[in-house]
C-alpha atoms as a PDB file:
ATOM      1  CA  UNK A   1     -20.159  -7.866 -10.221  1.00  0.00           C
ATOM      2  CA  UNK A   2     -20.966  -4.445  -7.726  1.00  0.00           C
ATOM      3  CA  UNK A   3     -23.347  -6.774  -6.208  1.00  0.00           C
ATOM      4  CA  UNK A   4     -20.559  -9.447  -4.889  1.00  0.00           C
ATOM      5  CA  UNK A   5     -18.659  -7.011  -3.687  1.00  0.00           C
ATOM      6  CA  UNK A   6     -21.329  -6.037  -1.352  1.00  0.00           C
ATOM      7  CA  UNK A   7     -22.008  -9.088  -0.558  1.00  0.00           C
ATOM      8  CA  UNK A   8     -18.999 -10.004   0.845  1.00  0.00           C
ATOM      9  CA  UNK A   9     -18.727  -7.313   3.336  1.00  0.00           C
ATOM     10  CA  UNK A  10     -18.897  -8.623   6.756  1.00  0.00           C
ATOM     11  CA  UNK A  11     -21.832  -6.409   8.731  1.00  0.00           C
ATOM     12  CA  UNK A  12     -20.605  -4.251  11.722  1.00  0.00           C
ATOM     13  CA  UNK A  13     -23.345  -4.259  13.807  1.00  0.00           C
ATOM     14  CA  UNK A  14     -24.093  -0.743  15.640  1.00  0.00           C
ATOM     15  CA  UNK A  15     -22.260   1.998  13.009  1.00  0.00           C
ATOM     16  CA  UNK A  16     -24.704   4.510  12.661  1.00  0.00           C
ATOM     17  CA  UNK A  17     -26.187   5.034   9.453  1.00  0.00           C
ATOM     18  CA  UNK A  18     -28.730   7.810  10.826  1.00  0.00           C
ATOM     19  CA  UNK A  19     -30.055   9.894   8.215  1.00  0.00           C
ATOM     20  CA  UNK A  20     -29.257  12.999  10.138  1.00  0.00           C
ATOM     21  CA  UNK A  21     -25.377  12.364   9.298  1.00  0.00           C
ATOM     22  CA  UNK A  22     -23.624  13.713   6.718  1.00  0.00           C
ATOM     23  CA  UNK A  23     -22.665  12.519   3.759  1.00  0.00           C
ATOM     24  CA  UNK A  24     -18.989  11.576   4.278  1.00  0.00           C
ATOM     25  CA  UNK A  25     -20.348   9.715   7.506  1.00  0.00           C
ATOM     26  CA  UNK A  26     -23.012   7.812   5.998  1.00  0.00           C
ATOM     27  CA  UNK A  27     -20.178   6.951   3.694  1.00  0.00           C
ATOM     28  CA  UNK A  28     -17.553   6.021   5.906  1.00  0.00           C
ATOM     29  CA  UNK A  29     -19.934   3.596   7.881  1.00  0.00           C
ATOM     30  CA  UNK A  30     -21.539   2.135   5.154  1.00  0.00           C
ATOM     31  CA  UNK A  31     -18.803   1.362   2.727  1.00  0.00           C
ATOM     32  CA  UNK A  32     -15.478   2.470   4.035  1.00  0.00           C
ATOM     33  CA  UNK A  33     -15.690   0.616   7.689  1.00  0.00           C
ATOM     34  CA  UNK A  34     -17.127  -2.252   6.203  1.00  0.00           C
ATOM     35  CA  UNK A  35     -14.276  -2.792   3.391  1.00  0.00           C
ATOM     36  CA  UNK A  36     -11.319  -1.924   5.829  1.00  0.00           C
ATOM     37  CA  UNK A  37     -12.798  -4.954   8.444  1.00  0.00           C
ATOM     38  CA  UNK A  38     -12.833  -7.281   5.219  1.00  0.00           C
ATOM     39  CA  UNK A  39      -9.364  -6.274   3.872  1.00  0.00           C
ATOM     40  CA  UNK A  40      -8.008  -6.420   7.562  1.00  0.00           C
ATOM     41  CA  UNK A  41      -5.588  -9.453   7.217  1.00  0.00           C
ATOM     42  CA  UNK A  42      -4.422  -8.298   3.889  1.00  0.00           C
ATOM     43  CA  UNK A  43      -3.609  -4.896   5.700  1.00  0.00           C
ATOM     44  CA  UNK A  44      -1.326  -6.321   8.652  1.00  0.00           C
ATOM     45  CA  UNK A  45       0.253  -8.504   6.218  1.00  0.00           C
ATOM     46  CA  UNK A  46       1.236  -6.048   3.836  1.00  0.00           C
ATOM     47  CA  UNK A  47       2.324  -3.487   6.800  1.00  0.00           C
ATOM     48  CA  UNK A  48       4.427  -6.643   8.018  1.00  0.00           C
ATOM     49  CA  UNK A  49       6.075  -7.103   4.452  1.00  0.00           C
ATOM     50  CA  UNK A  50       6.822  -3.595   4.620  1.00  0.00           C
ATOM     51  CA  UNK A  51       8.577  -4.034   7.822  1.00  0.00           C
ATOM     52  CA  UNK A  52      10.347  -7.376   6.395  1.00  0.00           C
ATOM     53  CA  UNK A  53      11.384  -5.589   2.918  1.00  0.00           C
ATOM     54  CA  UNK A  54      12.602  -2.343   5.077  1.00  0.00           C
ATOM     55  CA  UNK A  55      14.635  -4.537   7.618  1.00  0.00           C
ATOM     56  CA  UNK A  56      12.932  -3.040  10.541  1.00  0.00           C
ATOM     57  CA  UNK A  57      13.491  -4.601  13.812  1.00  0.00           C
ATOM     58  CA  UNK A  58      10.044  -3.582  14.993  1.00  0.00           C
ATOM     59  CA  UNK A  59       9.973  -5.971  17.935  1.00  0.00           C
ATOM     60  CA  UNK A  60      12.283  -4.332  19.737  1.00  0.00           C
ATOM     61  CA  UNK A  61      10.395  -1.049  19.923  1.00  0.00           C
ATOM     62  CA  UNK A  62       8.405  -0.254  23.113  1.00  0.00           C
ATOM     63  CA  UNK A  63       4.260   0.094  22.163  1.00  0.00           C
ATOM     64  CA  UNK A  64       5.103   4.261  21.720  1.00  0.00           C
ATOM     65  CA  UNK A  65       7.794   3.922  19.742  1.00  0.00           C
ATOM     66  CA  UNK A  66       5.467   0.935  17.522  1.00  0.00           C
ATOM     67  CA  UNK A  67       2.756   3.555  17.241  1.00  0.00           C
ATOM     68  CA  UNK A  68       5.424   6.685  16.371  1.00  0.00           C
ATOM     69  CA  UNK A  69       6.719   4.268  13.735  1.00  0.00           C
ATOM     70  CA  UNK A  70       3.210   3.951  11.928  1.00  0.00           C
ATOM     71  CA  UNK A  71       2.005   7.446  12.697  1.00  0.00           C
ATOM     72  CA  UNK A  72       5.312   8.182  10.515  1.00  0.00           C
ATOM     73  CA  UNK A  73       4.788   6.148   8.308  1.00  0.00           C
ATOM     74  CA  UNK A  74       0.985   7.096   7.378  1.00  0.00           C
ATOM     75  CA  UNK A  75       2.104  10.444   7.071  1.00  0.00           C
ATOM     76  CA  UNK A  76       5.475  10.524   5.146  1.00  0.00           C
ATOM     77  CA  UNK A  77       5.555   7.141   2.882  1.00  0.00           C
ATOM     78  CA  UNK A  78       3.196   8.179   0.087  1.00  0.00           C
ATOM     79  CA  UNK A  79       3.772   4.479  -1.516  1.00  0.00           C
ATOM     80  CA  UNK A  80       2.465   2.881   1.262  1.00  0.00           C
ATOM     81  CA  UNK A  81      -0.285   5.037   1.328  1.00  0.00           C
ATOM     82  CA  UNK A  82      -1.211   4.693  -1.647  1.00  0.00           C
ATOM     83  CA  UNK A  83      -1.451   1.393  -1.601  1.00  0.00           C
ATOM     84  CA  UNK A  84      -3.486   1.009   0.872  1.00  0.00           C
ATOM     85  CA  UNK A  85      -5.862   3.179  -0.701  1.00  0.00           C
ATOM     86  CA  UNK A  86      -5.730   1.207  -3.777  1.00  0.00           C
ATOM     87  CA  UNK A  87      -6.967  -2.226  -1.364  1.00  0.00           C
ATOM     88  CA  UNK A  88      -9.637  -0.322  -0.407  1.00  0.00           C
ATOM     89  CA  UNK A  89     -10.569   1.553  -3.198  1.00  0.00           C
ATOM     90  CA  UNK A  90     -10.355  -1.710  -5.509  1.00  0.00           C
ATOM     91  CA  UNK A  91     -13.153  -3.276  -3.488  1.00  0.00           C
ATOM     92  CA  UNK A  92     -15.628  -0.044  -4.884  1.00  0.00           C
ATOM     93  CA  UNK A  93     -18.368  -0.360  -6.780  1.00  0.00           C
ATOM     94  CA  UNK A  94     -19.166   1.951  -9.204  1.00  0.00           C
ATOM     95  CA  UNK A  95     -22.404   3.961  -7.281  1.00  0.00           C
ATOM     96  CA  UNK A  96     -19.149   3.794  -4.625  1.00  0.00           C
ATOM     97  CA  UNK A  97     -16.355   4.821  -6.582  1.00  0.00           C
ATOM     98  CA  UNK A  98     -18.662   8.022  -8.251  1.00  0.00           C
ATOM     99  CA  UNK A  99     -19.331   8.788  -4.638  1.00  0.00           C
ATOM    100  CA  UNK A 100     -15.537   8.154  -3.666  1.00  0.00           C
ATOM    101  CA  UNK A 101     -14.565  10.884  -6.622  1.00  0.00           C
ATOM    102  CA  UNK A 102     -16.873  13.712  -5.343  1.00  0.00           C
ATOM    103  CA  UNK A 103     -14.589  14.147  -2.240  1.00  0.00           C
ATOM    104  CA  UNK A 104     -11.273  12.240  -2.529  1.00  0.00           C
ATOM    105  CA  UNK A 105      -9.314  14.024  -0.021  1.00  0.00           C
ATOM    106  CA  UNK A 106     -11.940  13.720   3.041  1.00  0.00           C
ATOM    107  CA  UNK A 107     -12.222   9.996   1.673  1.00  0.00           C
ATOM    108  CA  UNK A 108      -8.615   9.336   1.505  1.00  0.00           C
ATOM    109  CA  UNK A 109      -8.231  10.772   4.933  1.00  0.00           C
ATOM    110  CA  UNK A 110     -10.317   8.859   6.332  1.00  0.00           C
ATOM    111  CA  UNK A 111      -8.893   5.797   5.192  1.00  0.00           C
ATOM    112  CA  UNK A 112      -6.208   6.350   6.272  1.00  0.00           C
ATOM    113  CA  UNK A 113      -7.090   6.824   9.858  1.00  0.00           C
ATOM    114  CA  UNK A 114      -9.029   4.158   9.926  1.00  0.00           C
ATOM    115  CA  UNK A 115      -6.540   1.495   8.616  1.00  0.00           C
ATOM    116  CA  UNK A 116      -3.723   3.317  10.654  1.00  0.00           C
ATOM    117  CA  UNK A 117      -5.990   2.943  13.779  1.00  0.00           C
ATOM    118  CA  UNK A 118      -6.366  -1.088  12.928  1.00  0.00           C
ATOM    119  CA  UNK A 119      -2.624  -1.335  12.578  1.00  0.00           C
ATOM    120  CA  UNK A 120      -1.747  -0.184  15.447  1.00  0.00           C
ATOM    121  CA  UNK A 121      -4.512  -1.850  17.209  1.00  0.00           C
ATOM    122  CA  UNK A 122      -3.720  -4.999  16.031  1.00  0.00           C
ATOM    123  CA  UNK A 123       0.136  -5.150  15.605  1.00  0.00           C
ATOM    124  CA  UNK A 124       1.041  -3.135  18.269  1.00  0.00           C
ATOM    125  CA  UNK A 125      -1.788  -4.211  21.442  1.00  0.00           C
ATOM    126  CA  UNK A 126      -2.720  -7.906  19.964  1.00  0.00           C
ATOM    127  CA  UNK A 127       0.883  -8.581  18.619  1.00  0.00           C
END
């Protein structure tokens, strides 16, 4: 089964998985990136259910007020964050997830920003 999941990971073309990068990095480029870009519809759709659920009028908001609504969001809903984590984290496979567990928090951060950077890229700029 870890083998599928690889397998259906698109390829992102020029990341750099140099051997001179750390860890973390080599992580982030190699499994992270490449798991976010698959999951990326699932993500907007579940940020727009959250916005349908929650009754926001997000429309209406000028691009700065779109991004200080997400940059909120990411940092004060921990159910929505975890979430998140748990569409990416689900997609793992078990070499991953051991990796994943040796440094959580910088993982989980960087998660974060990454799917919080798509959001906004993508529901705020490409509507």
């Amino acid at each position: 089964m870890s083998l599928n999941k690889i397998n259906i990971r698109p390829i992102i073309w020029g990341l750099n998985i140099d051997e001179n990068l750390s860890f973390e990095e080599i992580f982030q480029n190699k499994t992270l990136r490449p798991i976010i870009k698959l999951q990326h519809d699932i993500l907007t759709a579940y940020f727009r259910e959250y916005l349908i659920a929650r009754h926001c009028n997000f429309e209406v908001l000028s691009n700065i007020q779109k991004e200080d609504f997400i940059f909120n969001l990411f940092s004060q809903n921990n159910n929505f964050k975890i979430e998140i984590k748990g569409m990416i984290i689900g997609l793992f496979n078990v070499a991953e997830f051991k990796d994943y567990c040796c440094n959580k928090r910088d993982f989980n951060k960087r998660i974060l920003t990454i799917v919080k950077q798509r959001i906004i890229s993508s529901v705020v700029y490409d509507g």
